[in-house]
PDB file of N, CA and C in Angstrom:
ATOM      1  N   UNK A   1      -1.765  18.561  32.643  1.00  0.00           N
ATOM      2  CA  UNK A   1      -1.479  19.241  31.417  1.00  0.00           C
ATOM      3  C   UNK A   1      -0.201  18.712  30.772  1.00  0.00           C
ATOM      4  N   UNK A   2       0.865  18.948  31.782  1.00  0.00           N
ATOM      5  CA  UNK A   2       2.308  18.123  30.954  1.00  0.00           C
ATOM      6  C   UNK A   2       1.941  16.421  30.659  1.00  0.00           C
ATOM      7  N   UNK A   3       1.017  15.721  31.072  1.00  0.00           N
ATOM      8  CA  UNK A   3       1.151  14.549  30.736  1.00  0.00           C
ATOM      9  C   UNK A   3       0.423  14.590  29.813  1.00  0.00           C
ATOM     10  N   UNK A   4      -1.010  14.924  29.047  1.00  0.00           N
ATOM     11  CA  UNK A   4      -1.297  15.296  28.135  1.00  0.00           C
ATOM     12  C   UNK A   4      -0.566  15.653  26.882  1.00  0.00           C
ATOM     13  N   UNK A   5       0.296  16.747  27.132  1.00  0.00           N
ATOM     14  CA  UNK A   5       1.434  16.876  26.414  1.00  0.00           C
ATOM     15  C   UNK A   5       2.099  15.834  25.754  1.00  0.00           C
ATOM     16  N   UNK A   6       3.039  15.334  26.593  1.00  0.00           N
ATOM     17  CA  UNK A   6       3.474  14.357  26.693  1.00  0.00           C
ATOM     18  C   UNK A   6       2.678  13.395  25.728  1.00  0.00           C
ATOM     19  N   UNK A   7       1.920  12.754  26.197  1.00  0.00           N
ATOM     20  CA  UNK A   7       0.982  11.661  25.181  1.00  0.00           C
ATOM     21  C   UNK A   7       0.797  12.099  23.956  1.00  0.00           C
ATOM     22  N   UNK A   8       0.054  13.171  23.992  1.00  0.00           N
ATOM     23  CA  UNK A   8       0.356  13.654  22.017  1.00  0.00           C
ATOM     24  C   UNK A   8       1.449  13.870  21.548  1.00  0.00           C
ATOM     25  N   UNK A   9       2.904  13.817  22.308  1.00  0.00           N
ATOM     26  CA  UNK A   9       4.088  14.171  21.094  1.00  0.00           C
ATOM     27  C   UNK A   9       4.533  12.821  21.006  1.00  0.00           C
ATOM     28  N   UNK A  10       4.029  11.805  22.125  1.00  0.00           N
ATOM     29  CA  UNK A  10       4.567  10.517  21.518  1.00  0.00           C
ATOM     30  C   UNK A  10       3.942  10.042  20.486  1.00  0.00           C
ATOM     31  N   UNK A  11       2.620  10.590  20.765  1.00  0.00           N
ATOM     32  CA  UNK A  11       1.423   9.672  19.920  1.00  0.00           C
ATOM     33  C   UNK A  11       2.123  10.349  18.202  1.00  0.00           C
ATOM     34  N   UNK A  12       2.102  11.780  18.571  1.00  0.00           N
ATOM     35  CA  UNK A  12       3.327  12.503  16.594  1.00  0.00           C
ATOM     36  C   UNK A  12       3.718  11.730  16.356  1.00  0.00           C
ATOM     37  N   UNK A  13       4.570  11.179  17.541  1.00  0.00           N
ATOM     38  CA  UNK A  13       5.795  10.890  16.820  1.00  0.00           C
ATOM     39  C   UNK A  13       5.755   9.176  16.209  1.00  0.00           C
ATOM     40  N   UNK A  14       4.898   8.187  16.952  1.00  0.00           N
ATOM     41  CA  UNK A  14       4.590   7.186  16.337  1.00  0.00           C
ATOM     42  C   UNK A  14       4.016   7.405  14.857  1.00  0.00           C
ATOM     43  N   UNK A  15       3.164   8.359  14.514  1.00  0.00           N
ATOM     44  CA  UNK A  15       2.263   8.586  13.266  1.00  0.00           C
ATOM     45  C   UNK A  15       3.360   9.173  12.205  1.00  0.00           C
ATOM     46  N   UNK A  16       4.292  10.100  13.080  1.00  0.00           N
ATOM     47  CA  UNK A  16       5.197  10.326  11.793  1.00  0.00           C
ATOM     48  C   UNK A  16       5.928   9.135  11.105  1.00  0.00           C
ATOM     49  N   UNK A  17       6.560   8.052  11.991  1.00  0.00           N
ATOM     50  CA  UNK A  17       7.553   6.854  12.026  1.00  0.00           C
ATOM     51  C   UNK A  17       6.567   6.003  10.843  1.00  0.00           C
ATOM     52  N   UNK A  18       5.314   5.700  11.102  1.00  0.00           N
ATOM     53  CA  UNK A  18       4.413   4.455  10.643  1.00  0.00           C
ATOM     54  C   UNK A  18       4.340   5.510   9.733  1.00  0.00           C
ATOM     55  N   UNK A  19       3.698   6.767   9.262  1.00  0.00           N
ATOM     56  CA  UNK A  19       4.269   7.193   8.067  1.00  0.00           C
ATOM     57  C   UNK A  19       5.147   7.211   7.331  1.00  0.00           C
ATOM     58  N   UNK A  20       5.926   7.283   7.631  1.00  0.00           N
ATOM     59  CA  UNK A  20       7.106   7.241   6.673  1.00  0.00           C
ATOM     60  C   UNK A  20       7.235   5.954   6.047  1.00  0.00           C
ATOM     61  N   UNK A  21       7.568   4.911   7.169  1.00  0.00           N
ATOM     62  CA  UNK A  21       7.668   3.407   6.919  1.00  0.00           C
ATOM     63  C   UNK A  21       6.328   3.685   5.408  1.00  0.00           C
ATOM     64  N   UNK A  22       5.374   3.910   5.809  1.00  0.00           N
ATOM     65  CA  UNK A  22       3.908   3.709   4.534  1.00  0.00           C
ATOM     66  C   UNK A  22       4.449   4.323   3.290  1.00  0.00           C
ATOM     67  N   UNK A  23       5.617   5.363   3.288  1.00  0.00           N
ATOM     68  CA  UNK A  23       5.285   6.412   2.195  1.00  0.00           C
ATOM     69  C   UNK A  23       6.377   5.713   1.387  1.00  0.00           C
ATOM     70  N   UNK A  24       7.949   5.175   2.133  1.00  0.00           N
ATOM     71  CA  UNK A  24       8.685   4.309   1.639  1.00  0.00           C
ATOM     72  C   UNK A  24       8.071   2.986   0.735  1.00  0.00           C
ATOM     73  N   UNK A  25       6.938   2.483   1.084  1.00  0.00           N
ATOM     74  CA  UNK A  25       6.395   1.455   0.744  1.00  0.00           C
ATOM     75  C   UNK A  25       5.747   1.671  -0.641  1.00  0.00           C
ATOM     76  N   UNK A  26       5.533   3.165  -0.907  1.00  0.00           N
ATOM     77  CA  UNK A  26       4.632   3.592  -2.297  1.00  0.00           C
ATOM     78  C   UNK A  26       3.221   4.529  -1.876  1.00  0.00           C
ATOM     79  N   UNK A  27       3.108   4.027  -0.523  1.00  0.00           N
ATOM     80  CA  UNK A  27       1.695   5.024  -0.550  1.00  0.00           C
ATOM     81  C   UNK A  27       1.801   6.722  -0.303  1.00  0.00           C
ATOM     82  N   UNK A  28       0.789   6.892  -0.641  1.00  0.00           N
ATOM     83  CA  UNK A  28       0.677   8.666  -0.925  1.00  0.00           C
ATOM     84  C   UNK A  28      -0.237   9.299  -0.202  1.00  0.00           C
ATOM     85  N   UNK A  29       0.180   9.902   0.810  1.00  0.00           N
ATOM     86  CA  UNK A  29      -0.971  10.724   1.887  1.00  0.00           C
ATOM     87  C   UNK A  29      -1.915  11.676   0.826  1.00  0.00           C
ATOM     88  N   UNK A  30      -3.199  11.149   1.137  1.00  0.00           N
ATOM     89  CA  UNK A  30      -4.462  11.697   0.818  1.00  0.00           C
ATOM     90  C   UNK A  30      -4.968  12.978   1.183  1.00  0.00           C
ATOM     91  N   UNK A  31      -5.252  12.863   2.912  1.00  0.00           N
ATOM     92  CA  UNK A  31      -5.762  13.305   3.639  1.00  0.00           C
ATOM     93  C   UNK A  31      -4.968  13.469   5.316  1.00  0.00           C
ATOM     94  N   UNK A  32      -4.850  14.531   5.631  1.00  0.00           N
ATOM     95  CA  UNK A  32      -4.599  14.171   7.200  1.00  0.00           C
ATOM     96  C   UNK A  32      -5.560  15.220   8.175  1.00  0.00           C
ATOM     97  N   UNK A  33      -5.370  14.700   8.803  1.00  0.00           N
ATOM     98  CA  UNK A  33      -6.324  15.570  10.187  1.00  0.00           C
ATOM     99  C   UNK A  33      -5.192  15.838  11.166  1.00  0.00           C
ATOM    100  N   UNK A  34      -4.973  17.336  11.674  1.00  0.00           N
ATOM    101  CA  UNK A  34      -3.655  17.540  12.699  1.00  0.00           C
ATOM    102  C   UNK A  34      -4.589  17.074  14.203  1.00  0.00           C
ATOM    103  N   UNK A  35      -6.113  17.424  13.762  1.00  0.00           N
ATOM    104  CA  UNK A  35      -6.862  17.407  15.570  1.00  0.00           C
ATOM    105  C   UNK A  35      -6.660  16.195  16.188  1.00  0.00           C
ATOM    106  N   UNK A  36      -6.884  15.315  15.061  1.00  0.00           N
ATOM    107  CA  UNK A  36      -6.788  13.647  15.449  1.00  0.00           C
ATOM    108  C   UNK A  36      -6.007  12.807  14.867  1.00  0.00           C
ATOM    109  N   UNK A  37      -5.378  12.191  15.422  1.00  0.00           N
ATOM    110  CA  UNK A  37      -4.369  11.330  14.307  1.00  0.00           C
ATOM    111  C   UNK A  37      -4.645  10.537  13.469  1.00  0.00           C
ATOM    112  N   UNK A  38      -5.370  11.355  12.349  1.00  0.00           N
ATOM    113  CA  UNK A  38      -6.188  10.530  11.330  1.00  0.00           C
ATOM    114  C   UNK A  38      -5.540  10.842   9.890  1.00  0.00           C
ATOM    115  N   UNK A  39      -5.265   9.988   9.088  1.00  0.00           N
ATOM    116  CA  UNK A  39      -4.089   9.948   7.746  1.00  0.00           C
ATOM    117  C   UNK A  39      -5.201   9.544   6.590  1.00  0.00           C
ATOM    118  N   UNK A  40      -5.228   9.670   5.343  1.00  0.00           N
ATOM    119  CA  UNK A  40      -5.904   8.556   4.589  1.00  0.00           C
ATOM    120  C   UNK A  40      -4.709   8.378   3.608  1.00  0.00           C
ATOM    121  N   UNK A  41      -4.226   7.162   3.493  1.00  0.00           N
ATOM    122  CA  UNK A  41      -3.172   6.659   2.378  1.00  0.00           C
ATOM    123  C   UNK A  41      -3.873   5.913   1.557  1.00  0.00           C
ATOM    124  N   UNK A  42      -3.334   6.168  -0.120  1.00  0.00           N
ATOM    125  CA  UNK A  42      -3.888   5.244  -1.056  1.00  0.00           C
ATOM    126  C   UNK A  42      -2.624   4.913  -1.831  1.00  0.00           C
ATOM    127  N   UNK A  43      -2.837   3.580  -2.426  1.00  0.00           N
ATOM    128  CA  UNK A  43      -1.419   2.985  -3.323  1.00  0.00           C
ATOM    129  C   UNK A  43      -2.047   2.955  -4.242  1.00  0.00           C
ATOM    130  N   UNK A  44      -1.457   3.283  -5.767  1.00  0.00           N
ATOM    131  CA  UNK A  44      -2.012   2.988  -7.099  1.00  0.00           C
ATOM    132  C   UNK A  44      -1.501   1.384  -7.200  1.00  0.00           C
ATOM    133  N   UNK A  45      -2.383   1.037  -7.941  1.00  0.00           N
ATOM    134  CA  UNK A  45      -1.668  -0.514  -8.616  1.00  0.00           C
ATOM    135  C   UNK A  45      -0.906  -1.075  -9.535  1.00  0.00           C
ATOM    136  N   UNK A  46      -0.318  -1.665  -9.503  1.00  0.00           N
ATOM    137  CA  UNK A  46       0.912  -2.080 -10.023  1.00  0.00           C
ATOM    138  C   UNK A  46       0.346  -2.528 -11.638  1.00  0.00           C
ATOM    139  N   UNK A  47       1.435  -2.098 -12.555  1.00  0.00           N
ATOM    140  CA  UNK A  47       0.922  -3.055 -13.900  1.00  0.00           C
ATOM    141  C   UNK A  47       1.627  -4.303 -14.125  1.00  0.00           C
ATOM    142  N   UNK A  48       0.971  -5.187 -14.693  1.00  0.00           N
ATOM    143  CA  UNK A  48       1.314  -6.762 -15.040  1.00  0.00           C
ATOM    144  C   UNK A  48       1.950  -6.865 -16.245  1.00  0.00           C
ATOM    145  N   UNK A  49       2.986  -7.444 -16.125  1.00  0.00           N
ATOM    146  CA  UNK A  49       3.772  -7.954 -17.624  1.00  0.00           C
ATOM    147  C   UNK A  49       3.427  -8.622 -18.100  1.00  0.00           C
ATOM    148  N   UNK A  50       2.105  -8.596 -19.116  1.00  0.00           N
ATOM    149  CA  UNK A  50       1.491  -9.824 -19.763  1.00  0.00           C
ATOM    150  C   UNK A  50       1.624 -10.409 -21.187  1.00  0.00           C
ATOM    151  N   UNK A  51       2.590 -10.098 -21.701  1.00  0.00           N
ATOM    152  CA  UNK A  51       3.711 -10.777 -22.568  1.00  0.00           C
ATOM    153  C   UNK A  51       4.656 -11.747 -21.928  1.00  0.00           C
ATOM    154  N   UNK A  52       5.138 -11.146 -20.740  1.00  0.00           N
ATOM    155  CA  UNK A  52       6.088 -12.197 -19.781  1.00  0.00           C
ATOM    156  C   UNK A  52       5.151 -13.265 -18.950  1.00  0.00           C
ATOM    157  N   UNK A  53       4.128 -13.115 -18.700  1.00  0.00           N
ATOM    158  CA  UNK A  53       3.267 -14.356 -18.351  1.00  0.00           C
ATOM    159  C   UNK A  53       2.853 -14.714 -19.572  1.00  0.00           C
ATOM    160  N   UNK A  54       2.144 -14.108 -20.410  1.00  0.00           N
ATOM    161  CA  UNK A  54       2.275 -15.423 -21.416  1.00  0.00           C
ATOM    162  C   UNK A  54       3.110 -16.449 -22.154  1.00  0.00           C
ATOM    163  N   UNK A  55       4.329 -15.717 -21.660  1.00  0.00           N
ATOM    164  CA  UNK A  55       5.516 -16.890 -22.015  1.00  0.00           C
ATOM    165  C   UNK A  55       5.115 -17.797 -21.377  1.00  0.00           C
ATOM    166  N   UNK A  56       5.394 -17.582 -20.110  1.00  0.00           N
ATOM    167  CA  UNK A  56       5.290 -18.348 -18.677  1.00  0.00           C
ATOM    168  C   UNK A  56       4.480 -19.668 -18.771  1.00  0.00           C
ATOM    169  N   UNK A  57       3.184 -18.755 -18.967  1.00  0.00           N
ATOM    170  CA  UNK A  57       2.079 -19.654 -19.164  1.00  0.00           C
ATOM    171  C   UNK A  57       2.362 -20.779 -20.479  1.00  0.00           C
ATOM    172  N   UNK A  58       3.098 -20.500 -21.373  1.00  0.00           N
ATOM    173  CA  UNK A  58       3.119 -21.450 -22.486  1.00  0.00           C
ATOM    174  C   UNK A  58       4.293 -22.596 -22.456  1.00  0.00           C
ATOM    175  N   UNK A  59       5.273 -22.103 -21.713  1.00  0.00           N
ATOM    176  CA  UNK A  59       5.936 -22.600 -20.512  1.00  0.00           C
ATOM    177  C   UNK A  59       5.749 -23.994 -19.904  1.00  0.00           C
ATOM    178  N   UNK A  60       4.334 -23.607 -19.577  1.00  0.00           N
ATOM    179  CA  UNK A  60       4.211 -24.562 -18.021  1.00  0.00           C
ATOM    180  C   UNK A  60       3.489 -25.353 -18.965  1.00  0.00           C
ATOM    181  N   UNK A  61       2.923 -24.886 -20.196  1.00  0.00           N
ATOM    182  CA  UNK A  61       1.521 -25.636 -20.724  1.00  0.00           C
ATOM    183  C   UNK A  61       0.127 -25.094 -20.031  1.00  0.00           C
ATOM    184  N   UNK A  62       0.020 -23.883 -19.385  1.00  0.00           N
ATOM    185  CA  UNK A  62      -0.668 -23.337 -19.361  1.00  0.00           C
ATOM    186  C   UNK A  62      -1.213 -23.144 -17.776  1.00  0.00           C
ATOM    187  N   UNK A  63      -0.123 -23.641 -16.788  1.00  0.00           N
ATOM    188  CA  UNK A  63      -0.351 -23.895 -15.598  1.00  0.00           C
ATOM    189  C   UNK A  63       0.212 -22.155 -14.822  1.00  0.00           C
ATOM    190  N   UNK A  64       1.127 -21.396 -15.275  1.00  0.00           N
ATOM    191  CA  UNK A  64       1.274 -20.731 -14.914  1.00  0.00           C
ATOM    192  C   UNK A  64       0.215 -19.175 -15.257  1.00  0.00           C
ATOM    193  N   UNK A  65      -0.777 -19.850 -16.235  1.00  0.00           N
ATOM    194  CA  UNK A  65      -2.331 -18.830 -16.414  1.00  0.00           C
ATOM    195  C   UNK A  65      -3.186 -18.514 -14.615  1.00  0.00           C
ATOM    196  N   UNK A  66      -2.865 -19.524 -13.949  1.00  0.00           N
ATOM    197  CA  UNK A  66      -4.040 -19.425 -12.842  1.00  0.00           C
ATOM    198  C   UNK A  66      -3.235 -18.722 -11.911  1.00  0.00           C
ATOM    199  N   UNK A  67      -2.197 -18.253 -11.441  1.00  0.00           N
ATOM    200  CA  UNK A  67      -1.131 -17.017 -10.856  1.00  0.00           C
ATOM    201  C   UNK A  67      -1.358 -15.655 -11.715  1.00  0.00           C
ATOM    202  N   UNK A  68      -0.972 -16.140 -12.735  1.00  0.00           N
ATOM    203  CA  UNK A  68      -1.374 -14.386 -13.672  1.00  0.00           C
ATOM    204  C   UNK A  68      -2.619 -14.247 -13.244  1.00  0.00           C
ATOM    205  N   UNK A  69      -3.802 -15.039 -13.621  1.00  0.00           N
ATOM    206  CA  UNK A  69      -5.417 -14.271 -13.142  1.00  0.00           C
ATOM    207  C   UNK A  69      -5.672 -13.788 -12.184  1.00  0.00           C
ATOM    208  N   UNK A  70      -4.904 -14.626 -11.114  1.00  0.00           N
ATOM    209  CA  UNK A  70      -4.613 -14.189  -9.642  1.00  0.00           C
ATOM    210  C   UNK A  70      -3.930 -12.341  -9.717  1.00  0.00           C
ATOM    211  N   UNK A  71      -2.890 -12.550  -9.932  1.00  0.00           N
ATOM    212  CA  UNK A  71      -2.142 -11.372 -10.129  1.00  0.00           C
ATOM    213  C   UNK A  71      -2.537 -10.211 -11.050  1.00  0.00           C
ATOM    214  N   UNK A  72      -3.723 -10.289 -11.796  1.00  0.00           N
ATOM    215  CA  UNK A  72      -4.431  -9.415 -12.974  1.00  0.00           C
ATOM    216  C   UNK A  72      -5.313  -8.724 -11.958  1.00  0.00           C
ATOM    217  N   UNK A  73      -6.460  -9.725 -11.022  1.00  0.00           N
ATOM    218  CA  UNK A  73      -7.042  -9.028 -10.557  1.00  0.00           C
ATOM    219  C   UNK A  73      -6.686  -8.675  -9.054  1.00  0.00           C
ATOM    220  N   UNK A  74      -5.413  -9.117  -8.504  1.00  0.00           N
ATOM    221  CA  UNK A  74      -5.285  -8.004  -7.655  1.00  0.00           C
ATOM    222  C   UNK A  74      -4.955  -6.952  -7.884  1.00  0.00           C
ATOM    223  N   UNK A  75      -4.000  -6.626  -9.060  1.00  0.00           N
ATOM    224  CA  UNK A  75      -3.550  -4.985  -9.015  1.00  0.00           C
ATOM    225  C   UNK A  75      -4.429  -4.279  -9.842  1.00  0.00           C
ATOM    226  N   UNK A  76      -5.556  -5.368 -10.145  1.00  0.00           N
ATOM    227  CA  UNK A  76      -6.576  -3.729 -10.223  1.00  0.00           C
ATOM    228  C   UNK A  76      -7.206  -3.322  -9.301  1.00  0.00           C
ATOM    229  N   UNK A  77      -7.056  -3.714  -8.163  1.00  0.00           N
ATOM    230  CA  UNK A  77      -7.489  -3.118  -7.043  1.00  0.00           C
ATOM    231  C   UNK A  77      -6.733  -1.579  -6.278  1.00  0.00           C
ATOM    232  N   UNK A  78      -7.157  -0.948  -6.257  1.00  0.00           N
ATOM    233  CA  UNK A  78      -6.301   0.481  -5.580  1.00  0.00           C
ATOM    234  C   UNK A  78      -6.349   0.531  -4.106  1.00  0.00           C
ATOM    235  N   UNK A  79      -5.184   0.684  -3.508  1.00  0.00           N
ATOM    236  CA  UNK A  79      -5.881   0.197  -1.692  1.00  0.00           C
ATOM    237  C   UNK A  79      -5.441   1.274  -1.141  1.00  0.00           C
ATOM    238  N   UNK A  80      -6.633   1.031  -0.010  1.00  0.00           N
ATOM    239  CA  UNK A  80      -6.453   2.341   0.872  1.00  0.00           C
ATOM    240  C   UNK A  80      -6.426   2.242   2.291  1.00  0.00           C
ATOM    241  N   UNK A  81      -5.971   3.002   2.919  1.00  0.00           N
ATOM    242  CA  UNK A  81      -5.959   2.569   4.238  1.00  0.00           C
ATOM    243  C   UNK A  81      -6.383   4.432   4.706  1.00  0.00           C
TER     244      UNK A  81
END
């Protein structure tokens, strides 16, 4: 029974730590489960300065367009863990 114990307040206490570290980072607890150490975190996505890449891009002569497209469609992605 005490080692039982034991194992779930370490196991808290890792989930609180890696939480926090997550929540510092931007993400936002969803969901948690107290039975199981189960969290759902989601990050909204970032917006793109696309006046400042199109400088960029006019810049390079148009070399710095294929990083912005890159960078357009990752932050429309919303991630979750």
């Amino acid at each position: 029974m005490k080692i039982e114990n034991l194992i779930k307040n370490e196991n808290s206490k890792k989930l609180s730590t890696v939480l926090a570290q997550k929540v510092k980072k931007g993400f936002v607890i969803e969901e948690v489960n107290n039975k199981l150490p189960f969290v759902v975190l989601s990050k909204k996505p970032a917006k793109v300065n696309h006046r400042l890449n199109f400088w960029m891009s006019c810049a390079t002569f148009g070399l710095w367009s294929i990083p912005w497209m890159y960078q357009c469609l990752e932050t429309k992605k919303e991630k979750k863990l």
